[in-house]
C-alpha atoms as a PDB file:
ATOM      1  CA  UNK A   1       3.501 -39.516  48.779  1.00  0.00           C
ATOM      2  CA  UNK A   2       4.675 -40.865  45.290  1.00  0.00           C
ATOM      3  CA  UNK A   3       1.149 -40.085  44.125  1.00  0.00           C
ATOM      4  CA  UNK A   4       1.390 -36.634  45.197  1.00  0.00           C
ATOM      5  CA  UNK A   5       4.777 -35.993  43.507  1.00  0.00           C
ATOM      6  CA  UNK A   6       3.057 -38.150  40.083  1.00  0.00           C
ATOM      7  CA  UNK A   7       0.753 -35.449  40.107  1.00  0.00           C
ATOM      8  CA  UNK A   8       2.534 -32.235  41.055  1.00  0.00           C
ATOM      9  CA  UNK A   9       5.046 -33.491  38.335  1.00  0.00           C
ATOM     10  CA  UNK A  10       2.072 -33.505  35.917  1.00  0.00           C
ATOM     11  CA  UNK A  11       0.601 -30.761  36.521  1.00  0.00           C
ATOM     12  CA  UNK A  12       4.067 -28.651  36.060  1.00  0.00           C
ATOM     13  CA  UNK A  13       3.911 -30.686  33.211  1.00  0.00           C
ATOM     14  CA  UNK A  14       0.670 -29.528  31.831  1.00  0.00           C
ATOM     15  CA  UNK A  15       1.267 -26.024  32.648  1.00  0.00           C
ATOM     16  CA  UNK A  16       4.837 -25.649  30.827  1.00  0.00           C
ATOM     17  CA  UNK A  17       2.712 -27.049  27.648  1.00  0.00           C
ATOM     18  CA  UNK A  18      -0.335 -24.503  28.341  1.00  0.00           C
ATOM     19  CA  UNK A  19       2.334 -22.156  28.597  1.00  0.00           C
ATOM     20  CA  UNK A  20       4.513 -23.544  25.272  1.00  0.00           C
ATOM     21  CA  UNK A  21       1.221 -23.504  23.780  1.00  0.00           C
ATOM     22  CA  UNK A  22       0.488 -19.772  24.472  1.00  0.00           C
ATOM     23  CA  UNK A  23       3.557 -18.642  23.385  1.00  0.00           C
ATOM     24  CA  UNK A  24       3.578 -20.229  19.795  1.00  0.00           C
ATOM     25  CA  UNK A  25       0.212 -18.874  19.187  1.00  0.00           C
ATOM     26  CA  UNK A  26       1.337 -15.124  20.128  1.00  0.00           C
ATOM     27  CA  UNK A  27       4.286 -15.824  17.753  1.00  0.00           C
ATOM     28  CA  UNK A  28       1.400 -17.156  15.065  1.00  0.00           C
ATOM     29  CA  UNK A  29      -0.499 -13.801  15.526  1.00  0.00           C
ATOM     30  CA  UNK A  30       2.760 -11.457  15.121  1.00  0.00           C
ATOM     31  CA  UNK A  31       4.276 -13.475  11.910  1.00  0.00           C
ATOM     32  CA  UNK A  32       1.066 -13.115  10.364  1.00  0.00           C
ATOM     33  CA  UNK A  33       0.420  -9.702  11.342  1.00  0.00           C
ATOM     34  CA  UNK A  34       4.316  -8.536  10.354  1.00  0.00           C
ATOM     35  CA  UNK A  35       3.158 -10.423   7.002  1.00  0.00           C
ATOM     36  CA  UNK A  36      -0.027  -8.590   6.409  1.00  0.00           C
ATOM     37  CA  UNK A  37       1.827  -5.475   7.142  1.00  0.00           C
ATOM     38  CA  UNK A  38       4.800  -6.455   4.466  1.00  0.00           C
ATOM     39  CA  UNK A  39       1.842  -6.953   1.805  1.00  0.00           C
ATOM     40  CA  UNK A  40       0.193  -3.077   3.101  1.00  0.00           C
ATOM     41  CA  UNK A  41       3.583  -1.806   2.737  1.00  0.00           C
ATOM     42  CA  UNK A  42       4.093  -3.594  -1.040  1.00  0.00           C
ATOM     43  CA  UNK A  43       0.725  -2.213  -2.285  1.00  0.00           C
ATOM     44  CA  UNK A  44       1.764   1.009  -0.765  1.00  0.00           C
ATOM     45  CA  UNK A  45       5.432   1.415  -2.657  1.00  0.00           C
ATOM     46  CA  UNK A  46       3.309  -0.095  -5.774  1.00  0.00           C
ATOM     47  CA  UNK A  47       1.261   2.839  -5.887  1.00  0.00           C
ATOM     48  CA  UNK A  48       4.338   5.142  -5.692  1.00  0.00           C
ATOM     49  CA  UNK A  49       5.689   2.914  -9.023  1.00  0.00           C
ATOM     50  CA  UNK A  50       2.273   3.346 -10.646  1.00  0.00           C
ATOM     51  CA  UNK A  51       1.928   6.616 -10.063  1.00  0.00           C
ATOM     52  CA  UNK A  52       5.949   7.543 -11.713  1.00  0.00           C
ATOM     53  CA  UNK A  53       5.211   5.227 -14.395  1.00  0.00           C
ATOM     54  CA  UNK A  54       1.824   6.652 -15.770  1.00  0.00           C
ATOM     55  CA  UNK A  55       2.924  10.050 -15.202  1.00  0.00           C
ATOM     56  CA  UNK A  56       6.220   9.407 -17.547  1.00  0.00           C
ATOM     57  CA  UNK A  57       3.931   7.811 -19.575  1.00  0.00           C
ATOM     58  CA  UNK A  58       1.170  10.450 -19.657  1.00  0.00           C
ATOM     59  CA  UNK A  59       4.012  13.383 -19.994  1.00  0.00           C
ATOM     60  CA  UNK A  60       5.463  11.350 -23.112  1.00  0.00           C
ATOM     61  CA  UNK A  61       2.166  11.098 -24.886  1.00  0.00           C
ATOM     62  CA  UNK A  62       0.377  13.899 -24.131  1.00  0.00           C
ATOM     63  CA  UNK A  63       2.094  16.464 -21.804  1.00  0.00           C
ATOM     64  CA  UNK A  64       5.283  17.049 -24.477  1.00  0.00           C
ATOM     65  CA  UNK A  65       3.505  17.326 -27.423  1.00  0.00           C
ATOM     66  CA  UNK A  66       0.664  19.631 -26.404  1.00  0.00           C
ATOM     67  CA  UNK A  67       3.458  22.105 -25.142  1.00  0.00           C
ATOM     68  CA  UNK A  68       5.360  21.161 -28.638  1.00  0.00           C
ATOM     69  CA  UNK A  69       2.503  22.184 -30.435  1.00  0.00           C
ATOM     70  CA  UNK A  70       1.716  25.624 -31.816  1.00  0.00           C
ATOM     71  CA  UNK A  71      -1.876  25.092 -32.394  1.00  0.00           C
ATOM     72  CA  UNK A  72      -2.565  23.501 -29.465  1.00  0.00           C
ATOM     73  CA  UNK A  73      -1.449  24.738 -25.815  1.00  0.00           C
ATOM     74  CA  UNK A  74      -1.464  23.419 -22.214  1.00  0.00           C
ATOM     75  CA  UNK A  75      -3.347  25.470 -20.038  1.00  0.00           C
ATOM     76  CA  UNK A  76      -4.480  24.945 -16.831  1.00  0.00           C
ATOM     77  CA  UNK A  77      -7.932  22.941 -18.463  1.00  0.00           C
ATOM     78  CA  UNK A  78      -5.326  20.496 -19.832  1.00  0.00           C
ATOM     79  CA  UNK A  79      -3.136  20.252 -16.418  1.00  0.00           C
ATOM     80  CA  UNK A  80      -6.132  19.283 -14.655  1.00  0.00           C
ATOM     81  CA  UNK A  81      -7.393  16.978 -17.607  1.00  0.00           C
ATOM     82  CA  UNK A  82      -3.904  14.774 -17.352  1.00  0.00           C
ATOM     83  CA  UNK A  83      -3.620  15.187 -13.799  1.00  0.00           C
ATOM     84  CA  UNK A  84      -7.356  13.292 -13.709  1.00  0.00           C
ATOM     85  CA  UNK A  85      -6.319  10.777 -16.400  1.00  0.00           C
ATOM     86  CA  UNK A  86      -3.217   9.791 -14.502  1.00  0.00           C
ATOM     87  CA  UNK A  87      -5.285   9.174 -10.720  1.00  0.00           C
ATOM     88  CA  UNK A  88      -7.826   7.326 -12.500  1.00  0.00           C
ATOM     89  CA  UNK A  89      -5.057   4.807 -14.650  1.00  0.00           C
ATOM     90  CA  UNK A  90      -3.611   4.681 -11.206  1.00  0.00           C
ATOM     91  CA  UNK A  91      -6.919   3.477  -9.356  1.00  0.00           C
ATOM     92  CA  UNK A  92      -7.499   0.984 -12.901  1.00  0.00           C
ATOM     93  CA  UNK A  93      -4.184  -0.513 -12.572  1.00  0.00           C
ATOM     94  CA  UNK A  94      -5.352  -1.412  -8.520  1.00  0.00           C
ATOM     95  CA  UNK A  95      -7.557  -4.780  -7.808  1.00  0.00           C
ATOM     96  CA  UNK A  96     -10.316  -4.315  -4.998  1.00  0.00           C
ATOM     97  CA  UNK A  97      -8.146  -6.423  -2.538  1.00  0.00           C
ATOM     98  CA  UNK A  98      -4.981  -3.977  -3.502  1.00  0.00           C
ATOM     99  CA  UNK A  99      -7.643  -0.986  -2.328  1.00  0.00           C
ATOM    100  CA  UNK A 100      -8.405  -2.498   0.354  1.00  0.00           C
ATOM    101  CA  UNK A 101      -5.136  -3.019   1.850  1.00  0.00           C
ATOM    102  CA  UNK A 102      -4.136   0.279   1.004  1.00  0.00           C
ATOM    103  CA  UNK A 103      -7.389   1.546   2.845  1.00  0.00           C
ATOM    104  CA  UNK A 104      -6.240  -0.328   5.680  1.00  0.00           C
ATOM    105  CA  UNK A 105      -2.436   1.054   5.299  1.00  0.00           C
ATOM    106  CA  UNK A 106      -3.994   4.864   4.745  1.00  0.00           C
ATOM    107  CA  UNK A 107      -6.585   4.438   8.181  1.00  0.00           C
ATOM    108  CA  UNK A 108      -9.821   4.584   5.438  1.00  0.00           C
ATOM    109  CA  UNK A 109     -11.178   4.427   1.840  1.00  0.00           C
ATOM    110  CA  UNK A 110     -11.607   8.069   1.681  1.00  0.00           C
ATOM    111  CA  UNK A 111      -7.648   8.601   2.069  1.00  0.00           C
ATOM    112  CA  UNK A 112      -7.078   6.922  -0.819  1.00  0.00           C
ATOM    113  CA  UNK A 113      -8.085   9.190  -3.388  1.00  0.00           C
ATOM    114  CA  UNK A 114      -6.293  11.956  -1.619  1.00  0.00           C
ATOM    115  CA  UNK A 115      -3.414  10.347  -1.260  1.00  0.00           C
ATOM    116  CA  UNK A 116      -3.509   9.151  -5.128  1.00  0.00           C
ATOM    117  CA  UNK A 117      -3.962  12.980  -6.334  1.00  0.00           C
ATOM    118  CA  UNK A 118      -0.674  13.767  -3.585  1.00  0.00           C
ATOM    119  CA  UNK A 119       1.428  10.799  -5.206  1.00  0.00           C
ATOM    120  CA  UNK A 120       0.562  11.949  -9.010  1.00  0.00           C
ATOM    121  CA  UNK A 121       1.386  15.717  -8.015  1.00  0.00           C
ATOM    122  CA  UNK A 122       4.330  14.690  -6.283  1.00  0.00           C
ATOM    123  CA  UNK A 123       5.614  12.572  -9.628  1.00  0.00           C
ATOM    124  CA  UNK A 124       4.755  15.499 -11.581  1.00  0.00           C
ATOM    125  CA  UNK A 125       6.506  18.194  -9.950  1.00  0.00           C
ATOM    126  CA  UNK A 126       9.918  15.447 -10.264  1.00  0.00           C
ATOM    127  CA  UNK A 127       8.939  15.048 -13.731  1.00  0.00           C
ATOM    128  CA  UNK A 128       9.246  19.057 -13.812  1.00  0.00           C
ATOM    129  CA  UNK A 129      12.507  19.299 -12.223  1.00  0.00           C
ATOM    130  CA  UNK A 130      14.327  17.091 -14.306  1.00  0.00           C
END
């Protein structure tokens, strides 16, 4: 009978560990997932700071004084040159494992062109406004 209860009590034992086990390895998995996420949603918000800062930048140096100018003028050829000039300093300022994260924050690679041209328009038209 003492046997029995040696054995029951080890068993309880061994399942309450199984069981501690389990539960610290779910909590593993979710800090480092929560983490991964945190690092998605930094690359994320630094796109948004790229993308103000080299359209400021691009407005200062080239934006002003074309429209300053009287011989030269910005038309809608010069728009679209600065607006491509601005989504490709933002893609140059990225590293491939910033891309990637932001691939995996966006649901592809092919979002993330798209969503650069929507972030540089976006900074433009605040540029605009103020």
């Amino acid at each position: 009978m003492k046997d029995s209860i040696i054995i029951l009590v080890g068993v309880v034992m061994l399942i309450a560990f199984l069981a501690l086990v389990s539960e610290g390895i779910k909590m593993a998995r979710a800090s480092a997932e929560n983490e991964e996420s945190k690092t998605k949603r930094y690359v994320y918000f630094h796109v948004l700071d790229l993308a103000e800062t080299i359209v400021a930048s691009l407005n200062q140096t080239i934006v002003e004084p074309l429209k300053e100018s009287e011989k030269l003028t910005f038309d809608k050829a010069a728009q679209k040159e600065v607006l491509e000039k601005a989504k490709a300093r933002v893609k140059n300022n990225l590293d491939d494992k910033s891309k990637e994260l932001l691939a995996e924050y966006l649901g592809s690679r092919v979002k993330i062109d798209g969503f650069i041209e929507d972030i540089v328009e976006a900074k433009v038209n605040e540029a605009k406004k103020k």
